[in-house]
C-alpha atoms as a PDB file:
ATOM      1  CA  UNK A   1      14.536 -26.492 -13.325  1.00  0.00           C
ATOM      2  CA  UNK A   2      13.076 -27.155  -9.636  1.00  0.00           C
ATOM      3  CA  UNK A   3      13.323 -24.244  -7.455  1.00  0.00           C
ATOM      4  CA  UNK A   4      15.782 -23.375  -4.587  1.00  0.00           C
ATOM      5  CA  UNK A   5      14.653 -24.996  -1.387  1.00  0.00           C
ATOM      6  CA  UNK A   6      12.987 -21.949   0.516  1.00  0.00           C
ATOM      7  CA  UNK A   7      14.063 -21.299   4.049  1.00  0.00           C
ATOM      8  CA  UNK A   8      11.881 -20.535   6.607  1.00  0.00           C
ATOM      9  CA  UNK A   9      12.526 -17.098   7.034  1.00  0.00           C
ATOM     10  CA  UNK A  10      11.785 -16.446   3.838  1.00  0.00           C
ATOM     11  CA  UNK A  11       8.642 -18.044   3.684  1.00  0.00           C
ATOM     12  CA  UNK A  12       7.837 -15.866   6.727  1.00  0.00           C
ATOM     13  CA  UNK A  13       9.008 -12.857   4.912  1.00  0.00           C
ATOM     14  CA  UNK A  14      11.294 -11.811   7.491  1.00  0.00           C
ATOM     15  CA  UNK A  15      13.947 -12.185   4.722  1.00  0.00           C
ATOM     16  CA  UNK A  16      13.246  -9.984   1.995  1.00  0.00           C
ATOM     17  CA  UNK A  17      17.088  -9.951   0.182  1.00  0.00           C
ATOM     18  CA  UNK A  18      17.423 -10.143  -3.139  1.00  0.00           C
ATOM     19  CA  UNK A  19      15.997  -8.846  -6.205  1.00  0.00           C
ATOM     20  CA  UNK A  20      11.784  -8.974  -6.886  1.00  0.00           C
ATOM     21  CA  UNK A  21      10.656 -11.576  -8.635  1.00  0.00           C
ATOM     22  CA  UNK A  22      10.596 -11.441 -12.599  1.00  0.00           C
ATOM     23  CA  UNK A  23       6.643 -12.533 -12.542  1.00  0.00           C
ATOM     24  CA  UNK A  24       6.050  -8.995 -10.983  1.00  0.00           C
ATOM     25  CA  UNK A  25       8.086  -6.586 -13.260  1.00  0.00           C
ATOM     26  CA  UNK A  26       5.651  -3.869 -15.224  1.00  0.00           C
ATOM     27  CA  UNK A  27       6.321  -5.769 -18.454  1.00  0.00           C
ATOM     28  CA  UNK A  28       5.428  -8.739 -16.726  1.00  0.00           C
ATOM     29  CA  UNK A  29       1.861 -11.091 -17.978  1.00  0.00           C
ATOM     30  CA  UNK A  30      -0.657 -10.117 -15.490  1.00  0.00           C
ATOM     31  CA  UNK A  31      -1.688 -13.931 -14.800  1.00  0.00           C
ATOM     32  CA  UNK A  32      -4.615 -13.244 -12.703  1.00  0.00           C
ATOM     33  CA  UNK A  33      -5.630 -17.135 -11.666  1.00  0.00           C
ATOM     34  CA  UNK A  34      -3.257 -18.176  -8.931  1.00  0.00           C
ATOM     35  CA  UNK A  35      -3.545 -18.985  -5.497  1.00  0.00           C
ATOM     36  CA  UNK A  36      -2.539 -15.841  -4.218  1.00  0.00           C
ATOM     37  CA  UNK A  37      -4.620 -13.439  -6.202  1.00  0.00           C
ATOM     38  CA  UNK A  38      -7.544 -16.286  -5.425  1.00  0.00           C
ATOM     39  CA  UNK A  39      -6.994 -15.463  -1.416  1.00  0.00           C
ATOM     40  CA  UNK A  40      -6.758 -11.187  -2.975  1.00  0.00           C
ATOM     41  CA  UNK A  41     -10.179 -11.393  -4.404  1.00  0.00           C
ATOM     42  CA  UNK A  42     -11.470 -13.022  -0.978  1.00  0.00           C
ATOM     43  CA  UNK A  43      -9.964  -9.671   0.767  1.00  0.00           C
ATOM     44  CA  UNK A  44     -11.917  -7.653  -1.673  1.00  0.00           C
ATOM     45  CA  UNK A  45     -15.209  -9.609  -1.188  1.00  0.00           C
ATOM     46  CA  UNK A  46     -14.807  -9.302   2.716  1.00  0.00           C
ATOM     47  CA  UNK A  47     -14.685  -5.378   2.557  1.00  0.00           C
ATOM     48  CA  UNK A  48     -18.375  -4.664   1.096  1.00  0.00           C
ATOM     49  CA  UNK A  49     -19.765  -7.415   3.642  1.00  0.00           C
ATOM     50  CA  UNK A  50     -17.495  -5.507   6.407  1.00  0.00           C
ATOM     51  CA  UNK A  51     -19.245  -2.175   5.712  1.00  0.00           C
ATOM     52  CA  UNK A  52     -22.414  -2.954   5.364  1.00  0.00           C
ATOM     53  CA  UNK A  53     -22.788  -4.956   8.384  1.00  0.00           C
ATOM     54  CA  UNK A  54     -20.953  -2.263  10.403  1.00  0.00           C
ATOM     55  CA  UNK A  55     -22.945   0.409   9.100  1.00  0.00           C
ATOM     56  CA  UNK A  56     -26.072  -1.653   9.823  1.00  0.00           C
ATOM     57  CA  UNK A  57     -25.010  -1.918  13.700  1.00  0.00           C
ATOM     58  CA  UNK A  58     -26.149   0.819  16.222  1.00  0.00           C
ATOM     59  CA  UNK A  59     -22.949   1.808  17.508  1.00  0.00           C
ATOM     60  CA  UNK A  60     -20.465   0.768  15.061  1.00  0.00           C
ATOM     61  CA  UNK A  61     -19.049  -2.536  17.007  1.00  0.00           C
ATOM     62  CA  UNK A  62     -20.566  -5.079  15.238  1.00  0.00           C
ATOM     63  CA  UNK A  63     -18.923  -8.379  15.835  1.00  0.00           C
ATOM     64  CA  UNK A  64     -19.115 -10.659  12.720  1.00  0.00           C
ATOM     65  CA  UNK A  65     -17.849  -6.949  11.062  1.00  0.00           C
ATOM     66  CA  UNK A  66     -14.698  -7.147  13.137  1.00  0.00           C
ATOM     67  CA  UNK A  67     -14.762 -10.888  12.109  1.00  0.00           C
ATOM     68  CA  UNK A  68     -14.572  -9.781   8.297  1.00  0.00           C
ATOM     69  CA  UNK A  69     -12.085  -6.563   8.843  1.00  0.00           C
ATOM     70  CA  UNK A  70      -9.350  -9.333  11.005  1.00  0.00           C
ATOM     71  CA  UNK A  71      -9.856 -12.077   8.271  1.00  0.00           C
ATOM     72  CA  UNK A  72      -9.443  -9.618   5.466  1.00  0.00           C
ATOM     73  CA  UNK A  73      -6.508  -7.913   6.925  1.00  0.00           C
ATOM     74  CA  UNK A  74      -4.829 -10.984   7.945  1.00  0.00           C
ATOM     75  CA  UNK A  75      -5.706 -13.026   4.400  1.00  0.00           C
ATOM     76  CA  UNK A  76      -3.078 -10.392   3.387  1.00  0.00           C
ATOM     77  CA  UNK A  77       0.107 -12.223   5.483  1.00  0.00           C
ATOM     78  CA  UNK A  78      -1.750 -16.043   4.222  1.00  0.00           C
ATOM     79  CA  UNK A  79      -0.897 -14.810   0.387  1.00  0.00           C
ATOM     80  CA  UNK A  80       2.287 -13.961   0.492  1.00  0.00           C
ATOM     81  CA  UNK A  81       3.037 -16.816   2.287  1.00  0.00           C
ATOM     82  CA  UNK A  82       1.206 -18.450  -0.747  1.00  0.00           C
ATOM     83  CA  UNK A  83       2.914 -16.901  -3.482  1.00  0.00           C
ATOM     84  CA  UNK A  84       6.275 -17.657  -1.713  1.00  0.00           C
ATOM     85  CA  UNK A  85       5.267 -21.422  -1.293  1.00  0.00           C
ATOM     86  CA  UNK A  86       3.898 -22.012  -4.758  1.00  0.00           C
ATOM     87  CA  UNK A  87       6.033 -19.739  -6.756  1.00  0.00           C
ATOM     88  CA  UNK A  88       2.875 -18.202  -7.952  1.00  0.00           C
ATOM     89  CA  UNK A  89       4.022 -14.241  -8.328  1.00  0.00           C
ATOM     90  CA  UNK A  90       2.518 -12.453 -10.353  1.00  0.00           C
ATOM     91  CA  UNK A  91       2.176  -8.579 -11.942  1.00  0.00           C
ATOM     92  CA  UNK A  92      -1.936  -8.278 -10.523  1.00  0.00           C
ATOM     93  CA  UNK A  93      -0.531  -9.799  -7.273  1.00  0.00           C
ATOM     94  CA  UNK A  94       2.142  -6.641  -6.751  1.00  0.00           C
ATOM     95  CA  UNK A  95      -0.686  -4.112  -7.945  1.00  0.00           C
ATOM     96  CA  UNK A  96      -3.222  -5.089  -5.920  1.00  0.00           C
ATOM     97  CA  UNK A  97      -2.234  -5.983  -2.759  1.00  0.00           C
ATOM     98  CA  UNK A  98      -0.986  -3.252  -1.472  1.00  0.00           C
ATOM     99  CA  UNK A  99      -4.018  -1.517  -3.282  1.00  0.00           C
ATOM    100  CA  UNK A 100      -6.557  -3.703  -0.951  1.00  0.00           C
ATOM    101  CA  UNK A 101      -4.129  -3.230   1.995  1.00  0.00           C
ATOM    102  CA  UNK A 102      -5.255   0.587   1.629  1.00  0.00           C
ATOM    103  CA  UNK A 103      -8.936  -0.029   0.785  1.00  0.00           C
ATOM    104  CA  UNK A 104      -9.415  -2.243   3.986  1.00  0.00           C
ATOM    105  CA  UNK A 105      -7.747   0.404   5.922  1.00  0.00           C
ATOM    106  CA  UNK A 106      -9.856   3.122   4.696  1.00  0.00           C
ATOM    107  CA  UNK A 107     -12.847   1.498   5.094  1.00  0.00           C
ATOM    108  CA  UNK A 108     -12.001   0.650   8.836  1.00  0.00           C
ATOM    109  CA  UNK A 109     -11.303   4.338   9.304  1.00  0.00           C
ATOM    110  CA  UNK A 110     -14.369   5.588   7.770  1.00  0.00           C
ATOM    111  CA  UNK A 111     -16.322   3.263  10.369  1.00  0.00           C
ATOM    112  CA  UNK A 112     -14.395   4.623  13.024  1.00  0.00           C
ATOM    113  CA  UNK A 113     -14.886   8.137  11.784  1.00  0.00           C
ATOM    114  CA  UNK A 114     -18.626   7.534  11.471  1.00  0.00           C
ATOM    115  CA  UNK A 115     -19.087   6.510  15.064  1.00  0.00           C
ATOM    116  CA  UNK A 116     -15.953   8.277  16.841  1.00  0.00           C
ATOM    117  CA  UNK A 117     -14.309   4.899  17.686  1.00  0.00           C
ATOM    118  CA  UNK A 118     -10.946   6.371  17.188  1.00  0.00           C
ATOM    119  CA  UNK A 119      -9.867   9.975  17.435  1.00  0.00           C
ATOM    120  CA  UNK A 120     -10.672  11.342  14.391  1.00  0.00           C
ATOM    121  CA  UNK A 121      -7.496  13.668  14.038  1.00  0.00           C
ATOM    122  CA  UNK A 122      -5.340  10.860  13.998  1.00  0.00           C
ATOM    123  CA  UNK A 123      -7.891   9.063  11.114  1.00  0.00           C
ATOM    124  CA  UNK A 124      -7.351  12.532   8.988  1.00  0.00           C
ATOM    125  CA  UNK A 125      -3.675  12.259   9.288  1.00  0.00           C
ATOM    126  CA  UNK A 126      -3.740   8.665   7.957  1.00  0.00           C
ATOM    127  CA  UNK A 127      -6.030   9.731   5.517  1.00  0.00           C
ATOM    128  CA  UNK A 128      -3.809  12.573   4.163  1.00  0.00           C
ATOM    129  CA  UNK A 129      -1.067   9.737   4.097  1.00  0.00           C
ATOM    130  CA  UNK A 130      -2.836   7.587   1.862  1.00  0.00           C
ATOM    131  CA  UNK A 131      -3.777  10.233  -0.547  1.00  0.00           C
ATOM    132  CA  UNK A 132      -0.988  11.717  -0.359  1.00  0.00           C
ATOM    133  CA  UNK A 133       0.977   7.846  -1.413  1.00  0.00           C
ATOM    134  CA  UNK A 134      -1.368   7.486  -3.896  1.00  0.00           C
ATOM    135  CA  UNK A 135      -1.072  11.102  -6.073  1.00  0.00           C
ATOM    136  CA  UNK A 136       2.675  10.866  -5.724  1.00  0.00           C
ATOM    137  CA  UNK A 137       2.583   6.934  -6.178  1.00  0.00           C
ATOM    138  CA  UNK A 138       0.515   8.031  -9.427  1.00  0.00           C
ATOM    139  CA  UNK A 139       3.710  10.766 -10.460  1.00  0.00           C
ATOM    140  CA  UNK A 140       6.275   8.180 -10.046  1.00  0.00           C
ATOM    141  CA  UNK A 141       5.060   5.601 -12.387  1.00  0.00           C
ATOM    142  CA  UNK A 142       4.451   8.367 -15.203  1.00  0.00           C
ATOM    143  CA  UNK A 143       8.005   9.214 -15.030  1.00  0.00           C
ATOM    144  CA  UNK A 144       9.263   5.675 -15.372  1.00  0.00           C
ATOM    145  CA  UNK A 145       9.905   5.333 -11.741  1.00  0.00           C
ATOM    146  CA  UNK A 146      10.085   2.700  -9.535  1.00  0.00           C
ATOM    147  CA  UNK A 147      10.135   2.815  -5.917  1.00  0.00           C
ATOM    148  CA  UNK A 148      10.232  -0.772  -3.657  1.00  0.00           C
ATOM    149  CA  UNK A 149       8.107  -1.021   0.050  1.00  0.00           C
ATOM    150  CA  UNK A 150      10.664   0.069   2.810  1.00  0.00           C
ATOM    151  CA  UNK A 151      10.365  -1.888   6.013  1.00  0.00           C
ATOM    152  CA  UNK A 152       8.656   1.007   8.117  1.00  0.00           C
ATOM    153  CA  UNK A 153       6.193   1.290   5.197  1.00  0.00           C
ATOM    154  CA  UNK A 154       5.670  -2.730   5.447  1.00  0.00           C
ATOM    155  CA  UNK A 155       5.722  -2.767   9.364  1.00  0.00           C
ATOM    156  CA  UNK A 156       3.264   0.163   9.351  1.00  0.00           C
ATOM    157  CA  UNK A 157       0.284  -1.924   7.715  1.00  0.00           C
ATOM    158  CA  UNK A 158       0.046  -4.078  10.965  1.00  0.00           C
ATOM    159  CA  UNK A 159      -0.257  -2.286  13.647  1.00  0.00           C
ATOM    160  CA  UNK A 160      -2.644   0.603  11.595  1.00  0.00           C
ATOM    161  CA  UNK A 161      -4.846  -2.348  10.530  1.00  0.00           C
ATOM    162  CA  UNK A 162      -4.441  -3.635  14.522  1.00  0.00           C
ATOM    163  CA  UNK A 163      -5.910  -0.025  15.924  1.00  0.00           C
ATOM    164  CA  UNK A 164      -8.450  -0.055  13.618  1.00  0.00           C
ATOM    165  CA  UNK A 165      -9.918  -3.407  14.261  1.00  0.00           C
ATOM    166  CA  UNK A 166      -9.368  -2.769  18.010  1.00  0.00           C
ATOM    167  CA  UNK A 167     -11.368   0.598  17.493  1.00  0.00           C
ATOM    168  CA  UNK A 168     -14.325  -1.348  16.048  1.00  0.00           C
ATOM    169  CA  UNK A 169     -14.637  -3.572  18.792  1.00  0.00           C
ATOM    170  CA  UNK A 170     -14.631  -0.865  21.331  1.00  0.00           C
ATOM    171  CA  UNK A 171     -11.538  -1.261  22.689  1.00  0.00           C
ATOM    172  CA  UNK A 172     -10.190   3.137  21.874  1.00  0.00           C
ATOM    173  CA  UNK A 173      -7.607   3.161  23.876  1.00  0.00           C
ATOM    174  CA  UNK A 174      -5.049  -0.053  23.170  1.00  0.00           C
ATOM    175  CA  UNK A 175      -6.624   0.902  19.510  1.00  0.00           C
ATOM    176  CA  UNK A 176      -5.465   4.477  19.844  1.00  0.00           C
ATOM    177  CA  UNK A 177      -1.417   3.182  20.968  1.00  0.00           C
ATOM    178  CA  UNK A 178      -1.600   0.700  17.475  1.00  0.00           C
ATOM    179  CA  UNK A 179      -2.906   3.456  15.675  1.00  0.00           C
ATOM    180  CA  UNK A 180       0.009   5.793  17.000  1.00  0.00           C
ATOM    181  CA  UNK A 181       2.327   3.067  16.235  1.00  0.00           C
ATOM    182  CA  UNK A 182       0.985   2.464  12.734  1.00  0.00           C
ATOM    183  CA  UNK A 183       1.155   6.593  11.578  1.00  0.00           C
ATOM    184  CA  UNK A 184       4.802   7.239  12.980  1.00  0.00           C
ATOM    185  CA  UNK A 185       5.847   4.278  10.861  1.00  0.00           C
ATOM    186  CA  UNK A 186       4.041   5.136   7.706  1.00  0.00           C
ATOM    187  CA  UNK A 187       5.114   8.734   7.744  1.00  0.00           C
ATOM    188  CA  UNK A 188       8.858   7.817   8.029  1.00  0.00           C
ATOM    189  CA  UNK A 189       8.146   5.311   5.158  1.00  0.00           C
ATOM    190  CA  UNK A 190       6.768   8.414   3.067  1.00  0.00           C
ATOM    191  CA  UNK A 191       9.704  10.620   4.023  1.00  0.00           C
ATOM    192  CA  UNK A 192      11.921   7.854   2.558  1.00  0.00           C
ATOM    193  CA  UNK A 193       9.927   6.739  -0.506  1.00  0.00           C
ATOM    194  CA  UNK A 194       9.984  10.803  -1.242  1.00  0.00           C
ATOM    195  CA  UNK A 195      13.505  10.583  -0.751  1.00  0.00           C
ATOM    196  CA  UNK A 196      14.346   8.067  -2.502  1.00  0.00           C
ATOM    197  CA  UNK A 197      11.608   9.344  -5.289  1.00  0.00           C
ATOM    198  CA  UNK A 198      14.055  12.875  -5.542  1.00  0.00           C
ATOM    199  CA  UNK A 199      16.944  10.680  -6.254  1.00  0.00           C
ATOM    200  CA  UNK A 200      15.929   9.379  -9.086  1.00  0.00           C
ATOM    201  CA  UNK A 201      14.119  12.428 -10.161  1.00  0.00           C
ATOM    202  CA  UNK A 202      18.035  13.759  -9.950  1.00  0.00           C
ATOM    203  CA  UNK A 203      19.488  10.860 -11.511  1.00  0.00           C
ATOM    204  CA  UNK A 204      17.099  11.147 -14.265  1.00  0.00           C
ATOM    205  CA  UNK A 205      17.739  14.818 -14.619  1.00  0.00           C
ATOM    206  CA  UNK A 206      21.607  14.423 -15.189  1.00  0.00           C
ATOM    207  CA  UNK A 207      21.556  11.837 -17.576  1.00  0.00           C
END
C-alpha cells in the first residue's frame, strides 16, 4: 500500500499531529540499518573527534571543533527529515536520538566549563536538567509509562545547542542570550513532562 503523499510541513516537522509511528512503539523491532540511524551513528562519531580536538586547542575555540559540534547538532534536523522522507522509523531511531541530542550537549558544556566560555552557573543548571530528565526519564519507563517530547522540550534543543557552539567560537555573549533561551524552555518542558508524569502516576493509582 504506497504511502500518503507527505506535505511539506510535515516533512519540516512543523506538523507533528497525529499518533507516533508504529515502527517506534517499545514492542517495536529495533531495525538498526536505515538511513536515519546511518546519519545517528555519524552524530556519535563526530562527538569523540569534537572533544578531542577542542581539548587539544589552547583556549578552547578550536575551529574544525566547532565544525564537528554544528554538523553533529544539525545532522540531528537532516534525520528526521530522513526518516519522514523514506518512511524509515524505527525503535533505535526514538531511543537514541534524543540520547545523542543530550550527549552532544554535554560535551559542548563540559568544553565550555573547562575553559569558562560560558558562565558556568548557567552550564550547572542545564546540567542538573539533564540529570535530572534522565533519573526521572529512567522512573517512568519502569512503571510502564510513557511520556511524548512537548514543543518547549523540542524547541529547547536549538537554541541550547546554538549557545553552546557560539560559546566555543568565542562569541559569550550572543552565546549566553541562546543559552538563556535554551534553559527557560527546557525547564518549562520538565515542569510539564513532570506533570504530565503525576497524571498518569494518578491514573495508574485509581485503576
Amino acid at each position: 500500500m504506497p504511502r500518503a503523499r507527505l506535505s511539506k510541513r510535515r516533512l519540516l516537522g512543523f506538523d507533528r499531529s497525529g499518533p507516533p509511528p508504529p515502527q517506534t512503539a517499545a514492542d517495536a523491532a529495533w531495525h538498526p540499518w536505515t538511513v536515519p540511524n546511518a546519519i545517528g551513528y555519524g552524530r556519535i562519531a563526530l562527538i569523540p573527534v569534537f572533544l578531542v580536538l577542542d581539548y587539544d586547542s589552547r583556549h578552547g575555540t578550536n575551529t574544525l571543533a566547532a565544525i564537528c559540534f554544528f554538523l553533529a547538532g544539525g545532522a540531528d534536523y537532516l534525520d528526521g527529515i530522513a526518516a519522514r522522507l523514506t518512511g524509515q522509523y524505527s525503535r533505535l531511531g526514538a531511543v537514541l536520538d534524543p540520547l545523542i541530542d543530550r550527549t552532544l550537549v554535554l560535551a559542548g558544556a563540559a568544553v565550555c566549563w573547562s575553559y569558562e566560555l560560558l558562565p558556568r552557573w548557567a552550564l550547572a543548571v542545564l546540567l542538573v536538567r539533564e540529570l535530572l530528565m534522565l533519573f526521572a526519564g529512567q522512573a517512568w519507563l519502569r512503571r510502564g509509562f510513557a511520556l511524548a517530547i512537548n514543543w518547549p522540550g523540542r524547541i529547547a534543543v536549538a537554541p541550547t545547542m546554538l549557545g553552546i557552539w557560539l560559546g566555543l567560537l568565542g562569541v559569550r555573549s550572543v552565546g549566553e542570550v541562546f543559552l538563556y533561551v535554551g534553559l527557560s524552555l527546557a525547564w518549562i518542558a520538565t515542569a510539564v513532562y513532570f506533570r504530565d508524569g503525576l497524571a498518569q502516576t494518578s491514573v495508574s493509582s485509581s485503576t
